[in-house]
N, C-alpha and C. Protein backbone atom coordinates (compact mmCIF):
# COMPACT_ATOMS: atom_id res chain seq x y z
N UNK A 1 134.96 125.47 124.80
CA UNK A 1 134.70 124.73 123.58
C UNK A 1 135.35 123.35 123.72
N UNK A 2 134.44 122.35 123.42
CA UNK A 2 134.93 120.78 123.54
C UNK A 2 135.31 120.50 122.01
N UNK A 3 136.42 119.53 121.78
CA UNK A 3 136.91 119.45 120.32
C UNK A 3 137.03 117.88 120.27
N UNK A 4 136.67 117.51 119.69
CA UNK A 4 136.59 115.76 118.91
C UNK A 4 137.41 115.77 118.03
N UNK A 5 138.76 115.29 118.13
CA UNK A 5 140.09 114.78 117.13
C UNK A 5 139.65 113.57 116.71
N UNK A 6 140.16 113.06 115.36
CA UNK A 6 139.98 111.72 114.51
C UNK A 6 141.28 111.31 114.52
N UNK A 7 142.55 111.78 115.26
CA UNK A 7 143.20 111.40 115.77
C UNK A 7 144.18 110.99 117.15
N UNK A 8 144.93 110.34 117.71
CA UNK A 8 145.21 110.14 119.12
C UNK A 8 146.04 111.38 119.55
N UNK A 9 145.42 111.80 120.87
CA UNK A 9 145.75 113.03 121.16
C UNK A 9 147.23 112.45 122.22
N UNK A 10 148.04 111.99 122.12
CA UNK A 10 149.34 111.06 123.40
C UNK A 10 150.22 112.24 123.46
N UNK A 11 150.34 112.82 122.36
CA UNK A 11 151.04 114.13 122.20
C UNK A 11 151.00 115.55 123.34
N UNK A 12 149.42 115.67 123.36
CA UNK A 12 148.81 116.96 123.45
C UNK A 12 148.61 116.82 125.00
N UNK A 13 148.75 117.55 125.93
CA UNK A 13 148.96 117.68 127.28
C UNK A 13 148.33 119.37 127.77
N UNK A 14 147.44 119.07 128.68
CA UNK A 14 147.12 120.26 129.34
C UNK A 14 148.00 121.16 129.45
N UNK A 15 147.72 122.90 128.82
CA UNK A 15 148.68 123.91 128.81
C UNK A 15 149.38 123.88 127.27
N UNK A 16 149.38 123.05 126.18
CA UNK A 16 149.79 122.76 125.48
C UNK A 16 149.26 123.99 124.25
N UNK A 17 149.66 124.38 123.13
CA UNK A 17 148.49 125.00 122.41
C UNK A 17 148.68 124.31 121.09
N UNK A 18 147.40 124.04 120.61
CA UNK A 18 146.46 123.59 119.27
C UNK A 18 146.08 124.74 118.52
N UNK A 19 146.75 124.52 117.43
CA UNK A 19 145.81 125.27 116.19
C UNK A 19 144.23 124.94 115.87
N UNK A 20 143.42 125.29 116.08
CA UNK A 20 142.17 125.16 115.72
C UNK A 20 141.85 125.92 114.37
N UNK A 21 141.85 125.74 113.34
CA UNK A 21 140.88 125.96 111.96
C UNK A 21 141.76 127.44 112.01
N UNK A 22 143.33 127.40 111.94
CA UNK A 22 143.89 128.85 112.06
C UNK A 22 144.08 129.54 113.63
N UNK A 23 143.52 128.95 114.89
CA UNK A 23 143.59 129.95 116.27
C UNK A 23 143.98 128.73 116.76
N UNK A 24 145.24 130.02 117.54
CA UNK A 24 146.06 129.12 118.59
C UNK A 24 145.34 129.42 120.13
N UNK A 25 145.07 128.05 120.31
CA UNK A 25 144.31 127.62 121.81
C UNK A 25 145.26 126.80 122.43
N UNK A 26 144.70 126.80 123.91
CA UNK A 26 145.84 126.32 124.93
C UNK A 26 144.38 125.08 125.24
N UNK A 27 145.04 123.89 125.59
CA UNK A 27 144.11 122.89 126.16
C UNK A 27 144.31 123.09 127.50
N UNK A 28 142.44 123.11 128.09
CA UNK A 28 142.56 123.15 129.31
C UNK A 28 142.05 121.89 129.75
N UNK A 29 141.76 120.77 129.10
CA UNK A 29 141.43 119.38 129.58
C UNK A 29 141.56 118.27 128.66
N UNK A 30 142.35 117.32 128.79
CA UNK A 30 142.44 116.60 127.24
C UNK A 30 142.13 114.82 128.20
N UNK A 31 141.17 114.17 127.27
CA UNK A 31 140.49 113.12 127.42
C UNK A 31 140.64 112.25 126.31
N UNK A 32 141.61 110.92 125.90
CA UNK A 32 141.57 110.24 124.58
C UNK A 32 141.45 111.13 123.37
N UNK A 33 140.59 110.99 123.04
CA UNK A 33 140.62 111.91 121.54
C UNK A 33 140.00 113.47 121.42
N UNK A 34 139.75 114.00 122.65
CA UNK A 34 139.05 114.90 122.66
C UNK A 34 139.66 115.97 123.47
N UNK A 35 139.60 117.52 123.38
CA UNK A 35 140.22 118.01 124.48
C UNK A 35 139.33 119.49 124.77
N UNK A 36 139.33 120.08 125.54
CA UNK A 36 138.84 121.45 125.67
C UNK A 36 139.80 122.62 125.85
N UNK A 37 139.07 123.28 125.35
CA UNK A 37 139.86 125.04 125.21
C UNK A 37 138.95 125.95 125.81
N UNK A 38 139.10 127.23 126.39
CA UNK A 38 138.83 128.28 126.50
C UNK A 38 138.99 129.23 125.58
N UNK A 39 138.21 129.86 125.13
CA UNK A 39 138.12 130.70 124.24
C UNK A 39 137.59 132.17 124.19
N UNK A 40 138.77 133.34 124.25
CA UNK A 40 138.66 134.58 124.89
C UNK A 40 137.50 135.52 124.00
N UNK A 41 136.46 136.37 124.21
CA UNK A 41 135.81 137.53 123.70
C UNK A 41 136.87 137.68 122.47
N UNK A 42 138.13 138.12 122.67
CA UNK A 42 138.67 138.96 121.36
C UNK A 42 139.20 137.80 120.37
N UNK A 43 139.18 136.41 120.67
CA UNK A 43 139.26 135.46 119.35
C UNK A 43 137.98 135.49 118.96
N UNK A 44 137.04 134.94 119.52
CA UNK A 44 135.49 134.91 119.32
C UNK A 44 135.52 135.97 117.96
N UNK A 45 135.71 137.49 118.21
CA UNK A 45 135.26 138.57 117.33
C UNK A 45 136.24 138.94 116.28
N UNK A 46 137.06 138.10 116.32
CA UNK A 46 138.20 137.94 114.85
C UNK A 46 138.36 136.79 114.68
N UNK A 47 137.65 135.91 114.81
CA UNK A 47 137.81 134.67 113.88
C UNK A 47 136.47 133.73 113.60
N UNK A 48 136.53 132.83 113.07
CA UNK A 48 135.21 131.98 113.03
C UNK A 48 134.52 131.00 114.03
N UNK A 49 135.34 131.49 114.78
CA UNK A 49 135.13 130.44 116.26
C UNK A 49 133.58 131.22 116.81
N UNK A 50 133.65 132.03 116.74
CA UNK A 50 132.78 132.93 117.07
C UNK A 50 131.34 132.70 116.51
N UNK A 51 131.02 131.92 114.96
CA UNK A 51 130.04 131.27 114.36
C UNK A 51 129.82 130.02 114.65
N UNK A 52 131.26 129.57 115.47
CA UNK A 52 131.08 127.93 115.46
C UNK A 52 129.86 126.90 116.12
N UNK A 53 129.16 126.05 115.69
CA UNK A 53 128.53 125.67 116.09
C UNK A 53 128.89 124.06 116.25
N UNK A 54 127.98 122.75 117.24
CA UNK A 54 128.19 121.95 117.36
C UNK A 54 127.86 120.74 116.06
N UNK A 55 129.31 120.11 115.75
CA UNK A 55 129.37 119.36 114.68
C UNK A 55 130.31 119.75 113.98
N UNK A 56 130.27 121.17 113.47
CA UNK A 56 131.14 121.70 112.56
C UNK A 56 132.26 121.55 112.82
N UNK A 57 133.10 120.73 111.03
CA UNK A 57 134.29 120.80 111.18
C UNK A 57 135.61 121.53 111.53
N UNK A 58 136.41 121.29 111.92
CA UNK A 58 137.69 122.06 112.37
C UNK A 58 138.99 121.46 111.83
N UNK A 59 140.09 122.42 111.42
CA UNK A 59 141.21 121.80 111.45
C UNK A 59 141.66 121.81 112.54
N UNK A 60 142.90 120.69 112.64
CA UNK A 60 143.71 120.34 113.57
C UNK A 60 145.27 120.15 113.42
N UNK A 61 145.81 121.33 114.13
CA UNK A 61 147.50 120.72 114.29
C UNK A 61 147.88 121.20 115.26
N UNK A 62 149.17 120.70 115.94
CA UNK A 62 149.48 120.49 117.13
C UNK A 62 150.67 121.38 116.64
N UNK A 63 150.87 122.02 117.96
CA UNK A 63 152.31 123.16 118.27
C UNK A 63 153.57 122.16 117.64
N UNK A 64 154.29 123.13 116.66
CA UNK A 64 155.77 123.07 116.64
C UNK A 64 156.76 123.22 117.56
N UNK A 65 157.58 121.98 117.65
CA UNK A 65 158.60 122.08 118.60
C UNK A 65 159.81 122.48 118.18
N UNK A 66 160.83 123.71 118.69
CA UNK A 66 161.99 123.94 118.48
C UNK A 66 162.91 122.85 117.80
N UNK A 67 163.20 122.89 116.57
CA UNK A 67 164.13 121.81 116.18
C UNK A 67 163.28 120.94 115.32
N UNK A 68 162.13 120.78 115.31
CA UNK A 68 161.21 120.32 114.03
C UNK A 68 161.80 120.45 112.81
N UNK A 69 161.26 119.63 112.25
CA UNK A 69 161.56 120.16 110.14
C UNK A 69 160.00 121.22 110.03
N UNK A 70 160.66 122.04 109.40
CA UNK A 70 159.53 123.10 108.81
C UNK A 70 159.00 123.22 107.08
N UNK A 71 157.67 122.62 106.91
CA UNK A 71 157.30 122.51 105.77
C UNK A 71 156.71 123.64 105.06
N UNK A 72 156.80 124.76 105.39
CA UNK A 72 155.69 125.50 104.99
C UNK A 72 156.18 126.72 105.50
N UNK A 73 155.28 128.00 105.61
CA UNK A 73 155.77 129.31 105.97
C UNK A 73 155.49 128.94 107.83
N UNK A 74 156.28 130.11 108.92
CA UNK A 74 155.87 129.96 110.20
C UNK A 74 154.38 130.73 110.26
N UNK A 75 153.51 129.39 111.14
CA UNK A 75 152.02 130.38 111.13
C UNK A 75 151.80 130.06 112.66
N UNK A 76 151.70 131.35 113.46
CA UNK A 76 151.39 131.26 114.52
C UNK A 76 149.97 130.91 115.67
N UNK A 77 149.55 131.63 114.40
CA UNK A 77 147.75 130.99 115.12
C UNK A 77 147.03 132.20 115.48
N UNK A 78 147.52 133.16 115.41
CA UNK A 78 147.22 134.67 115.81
C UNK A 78 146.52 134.97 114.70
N UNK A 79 145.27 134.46 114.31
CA UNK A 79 144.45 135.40 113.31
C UNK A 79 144.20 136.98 113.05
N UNK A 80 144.62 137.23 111.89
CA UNK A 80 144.93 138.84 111.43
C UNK A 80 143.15 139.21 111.25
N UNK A 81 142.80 138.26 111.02
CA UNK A 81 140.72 138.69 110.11
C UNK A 81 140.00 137.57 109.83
N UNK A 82 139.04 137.86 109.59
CA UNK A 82 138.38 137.05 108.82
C UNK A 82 138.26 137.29 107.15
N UNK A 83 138.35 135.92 106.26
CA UNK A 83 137.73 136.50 104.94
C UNK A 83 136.25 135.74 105.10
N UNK A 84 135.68 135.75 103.56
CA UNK A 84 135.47 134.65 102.51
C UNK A 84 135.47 134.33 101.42
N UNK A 85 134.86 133.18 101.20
CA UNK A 85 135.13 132.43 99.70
C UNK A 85 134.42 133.08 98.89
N UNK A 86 134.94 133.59 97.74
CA UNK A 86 134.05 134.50 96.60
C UNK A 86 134.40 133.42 95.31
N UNK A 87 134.54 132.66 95.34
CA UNK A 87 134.77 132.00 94.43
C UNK A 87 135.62 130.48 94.45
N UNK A 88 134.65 129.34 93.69
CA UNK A 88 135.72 127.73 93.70
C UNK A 88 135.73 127.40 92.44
N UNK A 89 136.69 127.75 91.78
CA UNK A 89 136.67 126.73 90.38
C UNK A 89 137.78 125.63 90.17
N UNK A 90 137.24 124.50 89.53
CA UNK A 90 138.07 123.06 89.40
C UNK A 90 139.43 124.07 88.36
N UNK A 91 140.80 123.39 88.46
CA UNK A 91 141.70 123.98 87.57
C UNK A 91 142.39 122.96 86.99
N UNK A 92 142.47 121.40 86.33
CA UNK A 92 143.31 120.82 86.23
C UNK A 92 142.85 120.07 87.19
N UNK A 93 143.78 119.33 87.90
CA UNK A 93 143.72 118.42 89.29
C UNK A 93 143.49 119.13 90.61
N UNK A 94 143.94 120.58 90.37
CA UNK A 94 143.38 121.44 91.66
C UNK A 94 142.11 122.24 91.76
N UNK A 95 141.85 123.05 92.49
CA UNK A 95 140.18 123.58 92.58
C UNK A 95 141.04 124.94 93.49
N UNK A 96 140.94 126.05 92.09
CA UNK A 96 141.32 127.59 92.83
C UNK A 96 140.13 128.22 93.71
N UNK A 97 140.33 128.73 94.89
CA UNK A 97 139.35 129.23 95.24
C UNK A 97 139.82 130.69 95.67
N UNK A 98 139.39 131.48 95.45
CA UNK A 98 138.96 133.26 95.74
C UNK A 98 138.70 133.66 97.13
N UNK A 99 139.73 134.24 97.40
CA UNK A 99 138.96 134.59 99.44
C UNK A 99 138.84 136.27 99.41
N UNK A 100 137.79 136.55 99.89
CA UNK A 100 137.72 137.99 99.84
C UNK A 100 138.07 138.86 101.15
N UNK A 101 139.00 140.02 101.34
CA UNK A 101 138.97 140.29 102.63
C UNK A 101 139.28 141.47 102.50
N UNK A 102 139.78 142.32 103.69
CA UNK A 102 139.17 143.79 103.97
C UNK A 102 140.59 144.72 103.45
N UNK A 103 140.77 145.26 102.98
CA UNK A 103 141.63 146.07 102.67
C UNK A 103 143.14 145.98 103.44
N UNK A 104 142.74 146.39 104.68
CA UNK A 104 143.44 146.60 105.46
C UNK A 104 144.52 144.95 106.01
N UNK A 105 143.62 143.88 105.90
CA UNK A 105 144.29 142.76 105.74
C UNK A 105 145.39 142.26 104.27
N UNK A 106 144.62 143.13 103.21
CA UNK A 106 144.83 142.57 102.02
C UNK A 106 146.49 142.92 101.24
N UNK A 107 146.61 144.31 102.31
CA UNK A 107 147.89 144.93 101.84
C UNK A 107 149.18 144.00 102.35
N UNK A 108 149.05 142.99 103.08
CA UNK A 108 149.92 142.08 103.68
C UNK A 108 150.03 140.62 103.03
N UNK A 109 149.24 140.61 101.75
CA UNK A 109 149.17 139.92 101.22
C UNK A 109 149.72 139.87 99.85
N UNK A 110 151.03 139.37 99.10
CA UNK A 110 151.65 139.67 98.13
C UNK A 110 151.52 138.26 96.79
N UNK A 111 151.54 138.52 95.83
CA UNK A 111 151.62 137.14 95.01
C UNK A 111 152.96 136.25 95.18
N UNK A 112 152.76 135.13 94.94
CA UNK A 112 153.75 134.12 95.52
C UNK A 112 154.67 134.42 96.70
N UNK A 113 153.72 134.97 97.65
CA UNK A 113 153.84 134.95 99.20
C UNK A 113 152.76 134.20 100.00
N UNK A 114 153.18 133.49 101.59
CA UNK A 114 152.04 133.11 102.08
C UNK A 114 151.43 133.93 102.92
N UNK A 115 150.14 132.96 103.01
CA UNK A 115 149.09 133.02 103.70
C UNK A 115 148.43 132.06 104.08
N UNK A 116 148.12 131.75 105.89
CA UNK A 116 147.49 130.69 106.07
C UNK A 116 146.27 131.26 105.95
N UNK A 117 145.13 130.21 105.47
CA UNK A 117 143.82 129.76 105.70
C UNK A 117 143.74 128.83 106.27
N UNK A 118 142.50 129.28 107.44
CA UNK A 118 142.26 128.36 108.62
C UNK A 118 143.02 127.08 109.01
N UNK A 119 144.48 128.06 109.16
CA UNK A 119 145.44 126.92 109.40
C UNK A 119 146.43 126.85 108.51
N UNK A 120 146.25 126.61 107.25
CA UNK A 120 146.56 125.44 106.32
C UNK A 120 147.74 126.83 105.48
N UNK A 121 148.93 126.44 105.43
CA UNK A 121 149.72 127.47 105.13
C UNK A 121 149.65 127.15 103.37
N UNK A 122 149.76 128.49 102.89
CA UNK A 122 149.33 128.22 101.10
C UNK A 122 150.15 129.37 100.52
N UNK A 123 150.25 129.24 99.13
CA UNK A 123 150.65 129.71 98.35
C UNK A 123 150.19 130.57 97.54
N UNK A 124 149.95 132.31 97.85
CA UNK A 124 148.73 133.18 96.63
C UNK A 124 149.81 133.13 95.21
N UNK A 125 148.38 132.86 94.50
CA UNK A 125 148.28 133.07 92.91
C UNK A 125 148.54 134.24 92.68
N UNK A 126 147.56 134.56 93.17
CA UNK A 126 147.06 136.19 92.53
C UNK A 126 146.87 137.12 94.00
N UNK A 127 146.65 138.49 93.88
CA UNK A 127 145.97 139.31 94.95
C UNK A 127 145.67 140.51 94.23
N UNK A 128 144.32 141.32 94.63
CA UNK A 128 144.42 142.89 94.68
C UNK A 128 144.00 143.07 95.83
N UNK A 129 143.29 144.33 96.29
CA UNK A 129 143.48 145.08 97.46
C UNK A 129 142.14 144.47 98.13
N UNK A 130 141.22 144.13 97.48
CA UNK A 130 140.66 143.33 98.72
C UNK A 130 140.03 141.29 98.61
N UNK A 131 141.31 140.98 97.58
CA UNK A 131 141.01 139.65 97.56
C UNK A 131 142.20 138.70 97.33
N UNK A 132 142.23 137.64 97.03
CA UNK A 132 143.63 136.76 96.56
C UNK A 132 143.14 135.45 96.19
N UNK A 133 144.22 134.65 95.78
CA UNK A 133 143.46 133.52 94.64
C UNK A 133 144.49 132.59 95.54
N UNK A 134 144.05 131.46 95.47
CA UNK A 134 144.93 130.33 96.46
C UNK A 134 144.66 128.91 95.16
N UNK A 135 145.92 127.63 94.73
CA UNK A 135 145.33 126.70 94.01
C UNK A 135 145.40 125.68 95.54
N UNK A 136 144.36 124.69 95.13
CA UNK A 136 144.28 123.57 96.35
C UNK A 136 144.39 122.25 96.29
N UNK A 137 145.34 121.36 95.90
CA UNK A 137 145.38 120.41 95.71
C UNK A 137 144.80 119.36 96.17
N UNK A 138 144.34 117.99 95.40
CA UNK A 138 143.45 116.95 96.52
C UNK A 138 143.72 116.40 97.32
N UNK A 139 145.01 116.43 98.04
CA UNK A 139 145.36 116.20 98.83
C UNK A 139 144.99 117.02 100.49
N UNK A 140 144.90 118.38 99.58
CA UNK A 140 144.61 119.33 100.88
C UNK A 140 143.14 119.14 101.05
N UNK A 141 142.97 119.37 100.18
CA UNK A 141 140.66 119.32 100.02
C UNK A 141 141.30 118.19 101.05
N UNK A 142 141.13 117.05 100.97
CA UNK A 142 140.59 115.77 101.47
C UNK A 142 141.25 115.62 102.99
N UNK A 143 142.13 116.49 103.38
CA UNK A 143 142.46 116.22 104.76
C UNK A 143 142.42 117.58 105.53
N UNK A 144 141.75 118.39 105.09
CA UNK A 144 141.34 119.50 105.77
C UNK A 144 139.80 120.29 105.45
N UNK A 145 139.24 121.18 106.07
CA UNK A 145 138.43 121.72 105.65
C UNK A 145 138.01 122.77 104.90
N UNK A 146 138.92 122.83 103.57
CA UNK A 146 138.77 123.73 102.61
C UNK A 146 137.77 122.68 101.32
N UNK A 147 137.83 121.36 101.49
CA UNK A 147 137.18 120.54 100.66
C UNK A 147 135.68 120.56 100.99
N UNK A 148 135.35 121.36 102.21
CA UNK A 148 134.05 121.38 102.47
C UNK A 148 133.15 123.11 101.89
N UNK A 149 134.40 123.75 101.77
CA UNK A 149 133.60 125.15 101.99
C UNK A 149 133.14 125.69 100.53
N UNK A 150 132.28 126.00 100.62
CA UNK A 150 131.58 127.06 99.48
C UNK A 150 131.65 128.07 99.32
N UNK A 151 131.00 129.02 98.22
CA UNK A 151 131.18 130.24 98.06
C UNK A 151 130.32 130.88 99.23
N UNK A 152 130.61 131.86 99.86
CA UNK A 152 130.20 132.54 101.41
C UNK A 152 130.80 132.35 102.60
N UNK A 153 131.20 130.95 102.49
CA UNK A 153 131.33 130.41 103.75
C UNK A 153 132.74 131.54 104.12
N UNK A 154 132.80 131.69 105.50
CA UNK A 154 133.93 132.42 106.32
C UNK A 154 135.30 131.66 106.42
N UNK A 155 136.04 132.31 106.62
CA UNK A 155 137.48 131.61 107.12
C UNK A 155 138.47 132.47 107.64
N UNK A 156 139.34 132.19 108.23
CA UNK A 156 140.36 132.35 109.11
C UNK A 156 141.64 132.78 108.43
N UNK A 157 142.14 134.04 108.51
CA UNK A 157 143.10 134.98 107.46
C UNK A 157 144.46 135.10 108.45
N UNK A 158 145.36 134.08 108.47
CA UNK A 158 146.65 134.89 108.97
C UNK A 158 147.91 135.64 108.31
N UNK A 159 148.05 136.64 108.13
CA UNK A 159 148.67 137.21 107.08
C UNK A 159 150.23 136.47 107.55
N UNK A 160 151.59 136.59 106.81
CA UNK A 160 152.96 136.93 106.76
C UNK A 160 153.54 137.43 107.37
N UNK A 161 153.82 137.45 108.84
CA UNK A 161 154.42 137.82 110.19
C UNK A 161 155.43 138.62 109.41
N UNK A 162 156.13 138.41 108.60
CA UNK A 162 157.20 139.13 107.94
C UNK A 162 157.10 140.22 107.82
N UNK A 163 155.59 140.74 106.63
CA UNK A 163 155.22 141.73 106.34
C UNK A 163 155.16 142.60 107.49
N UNK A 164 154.23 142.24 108.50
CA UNK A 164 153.82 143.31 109.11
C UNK A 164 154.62 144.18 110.53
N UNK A 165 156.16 142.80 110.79
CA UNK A 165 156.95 143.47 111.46
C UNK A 165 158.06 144.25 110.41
N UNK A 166 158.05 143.96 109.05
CA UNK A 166 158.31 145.12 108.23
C UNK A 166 157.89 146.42 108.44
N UNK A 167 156.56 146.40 108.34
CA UNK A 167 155.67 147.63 108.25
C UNK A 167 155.69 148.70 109.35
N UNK A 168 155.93 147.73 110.65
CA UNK A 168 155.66 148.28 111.90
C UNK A 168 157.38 149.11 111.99
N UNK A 169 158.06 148.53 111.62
CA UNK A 169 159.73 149.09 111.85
C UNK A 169 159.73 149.87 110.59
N UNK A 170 159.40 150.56 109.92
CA UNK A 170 159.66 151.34 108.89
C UNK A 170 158.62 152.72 109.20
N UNK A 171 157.66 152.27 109.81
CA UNK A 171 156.76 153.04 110.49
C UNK A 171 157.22 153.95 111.26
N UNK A 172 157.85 153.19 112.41
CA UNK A 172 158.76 154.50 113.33
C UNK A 172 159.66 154.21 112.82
N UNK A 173 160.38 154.11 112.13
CA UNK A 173 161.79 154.59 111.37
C UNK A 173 161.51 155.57 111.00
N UNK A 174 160.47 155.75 110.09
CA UNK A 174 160.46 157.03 109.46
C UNK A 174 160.38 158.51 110.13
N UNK A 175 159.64 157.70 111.69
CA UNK A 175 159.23 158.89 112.28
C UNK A 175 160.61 159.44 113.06
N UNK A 176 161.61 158.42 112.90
CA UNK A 176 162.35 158.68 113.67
C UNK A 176 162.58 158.64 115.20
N UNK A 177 161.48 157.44 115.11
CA UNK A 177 161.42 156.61 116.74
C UNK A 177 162.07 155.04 116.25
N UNK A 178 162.94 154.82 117.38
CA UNK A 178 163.90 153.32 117.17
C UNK A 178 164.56 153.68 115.91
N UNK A 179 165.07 154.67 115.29
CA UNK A 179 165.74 154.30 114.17
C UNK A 179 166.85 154.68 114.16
N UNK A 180 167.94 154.49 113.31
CA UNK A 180 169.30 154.52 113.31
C UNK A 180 170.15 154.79 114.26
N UNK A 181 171.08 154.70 114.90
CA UNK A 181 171.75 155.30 116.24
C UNK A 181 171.67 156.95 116.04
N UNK A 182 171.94 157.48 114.83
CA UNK A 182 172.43 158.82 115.12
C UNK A 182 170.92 159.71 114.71
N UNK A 183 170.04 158.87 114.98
CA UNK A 183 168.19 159.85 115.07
C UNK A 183 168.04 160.31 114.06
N UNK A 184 169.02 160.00 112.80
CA UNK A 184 168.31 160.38 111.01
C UNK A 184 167.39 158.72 110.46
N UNK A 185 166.09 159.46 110.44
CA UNK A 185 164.69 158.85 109.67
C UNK A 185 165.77 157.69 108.72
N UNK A 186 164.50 156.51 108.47
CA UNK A 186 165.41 155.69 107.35
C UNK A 186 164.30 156.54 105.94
N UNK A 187 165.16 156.52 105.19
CA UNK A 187 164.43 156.94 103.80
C UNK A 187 165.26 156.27 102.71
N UNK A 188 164.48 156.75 101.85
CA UNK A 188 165.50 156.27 100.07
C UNK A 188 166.61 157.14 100.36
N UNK A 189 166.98 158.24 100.98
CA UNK A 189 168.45 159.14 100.59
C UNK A 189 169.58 157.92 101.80
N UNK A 190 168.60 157.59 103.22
CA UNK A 190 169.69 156.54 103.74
C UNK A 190 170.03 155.12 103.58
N UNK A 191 169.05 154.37 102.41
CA UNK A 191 169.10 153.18 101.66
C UNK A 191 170.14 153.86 100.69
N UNK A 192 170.36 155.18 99.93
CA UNK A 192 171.61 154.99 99.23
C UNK A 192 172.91 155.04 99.45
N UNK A 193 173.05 155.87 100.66
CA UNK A 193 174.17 156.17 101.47
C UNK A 193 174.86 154.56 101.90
N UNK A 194 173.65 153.59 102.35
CA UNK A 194 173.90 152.09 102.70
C UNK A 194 174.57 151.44 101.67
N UNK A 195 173.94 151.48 100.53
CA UNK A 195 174.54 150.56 99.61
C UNK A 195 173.40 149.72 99.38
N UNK A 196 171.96 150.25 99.62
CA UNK A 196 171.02 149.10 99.41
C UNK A 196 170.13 149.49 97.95
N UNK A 197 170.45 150.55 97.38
CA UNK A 197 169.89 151.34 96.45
C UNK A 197 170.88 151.43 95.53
């Protein structure tokens, strides 16, 4: 995949990785404003890259470097799903829009917790089990591509890295794989014994 930046790429160096519209890609050729990626079968079939066609917009940001200022939640580029837009309404000066997605994504998704969309790290309103409400300010519409999308259109779901290495360590905790030194399960009876209950 060839990518056309509207900005100077002096930064971005072969081997480097770019967020694309939420997916982290490695440049395998970078030319003035433009650079190319390779793009594996299993991004293709979890993300929107996979619909992408020539023209269509993309976001763009360039890898965080150790020691950066951090504005926002950490988003790695590792797309969890795909949603879409079930809904855009104007709110005030912002425009809420509705992303719909699969259950199994949705449980990683909490109110006033993040979530990037295609990229763009945000703030949920709202959630139930298979949707969530995001507000979008004009600032974001106008320098990314959420100011373009409509109701249907697809997008790029990275859940809360937090959540789900929560999930995964409580998982075998319980089973009593990796957990405590002395091989007793974590439960509510060893959160009280802790002092965390």
């Amino acid at each position: 995949m060839a990518i056309q930046a509207d900005f100077p790429l002096k930064d971005v160096h072969v081997g480097d990785s770019v967020c694309v519209s939420g997916v982290c890609l490695t440049a395998v050729d970078v030319q003035d404003n433009a650079f190319r990626v390779d793009v594996a079968p299993e991004t293709l079939s979890r993300s929107t890259l996979g619909q992408s066609k020539v023209g269509d917009r993309v976001n763009l940001e360039r890898a965080l470097c150790l020691g950066d200022r951090l504005s926002g939640h950490l988003v790695t580029g590792h797309v969890d799903g795909m949603g879409s837009v079930k809904a855009k309404q104007p709110s005030a000066n912002a425009v809420v829009f509705a992303f719909g997605v699969s259950e199994d994504l949705a449980r990683y998704i909490i109110r006033k917790g993040s979530v990037a969309v295609d990229g763009i790290s945000l703030t949920v309103n709202a959630c139930d089990p298979r949707a969530f409400e995001v507000s979008i300010i004009p600032h974001t519409a106008g320098i990314t591509t959420l100011g373009f999308k409509n109701v249907g259109d697809h997008v790029n779901i990275e859940a809360d890295m937090v959540g789900k290495y929560i999930e995964r360590f409580t998982q075998h905790a319980t089973k009593g794989i990796h957990g405590p030194k002395n091989g007793e399960a974590i439960d509510v009876g060893t959160l009280v014994k802790a002092g965390f209950m």
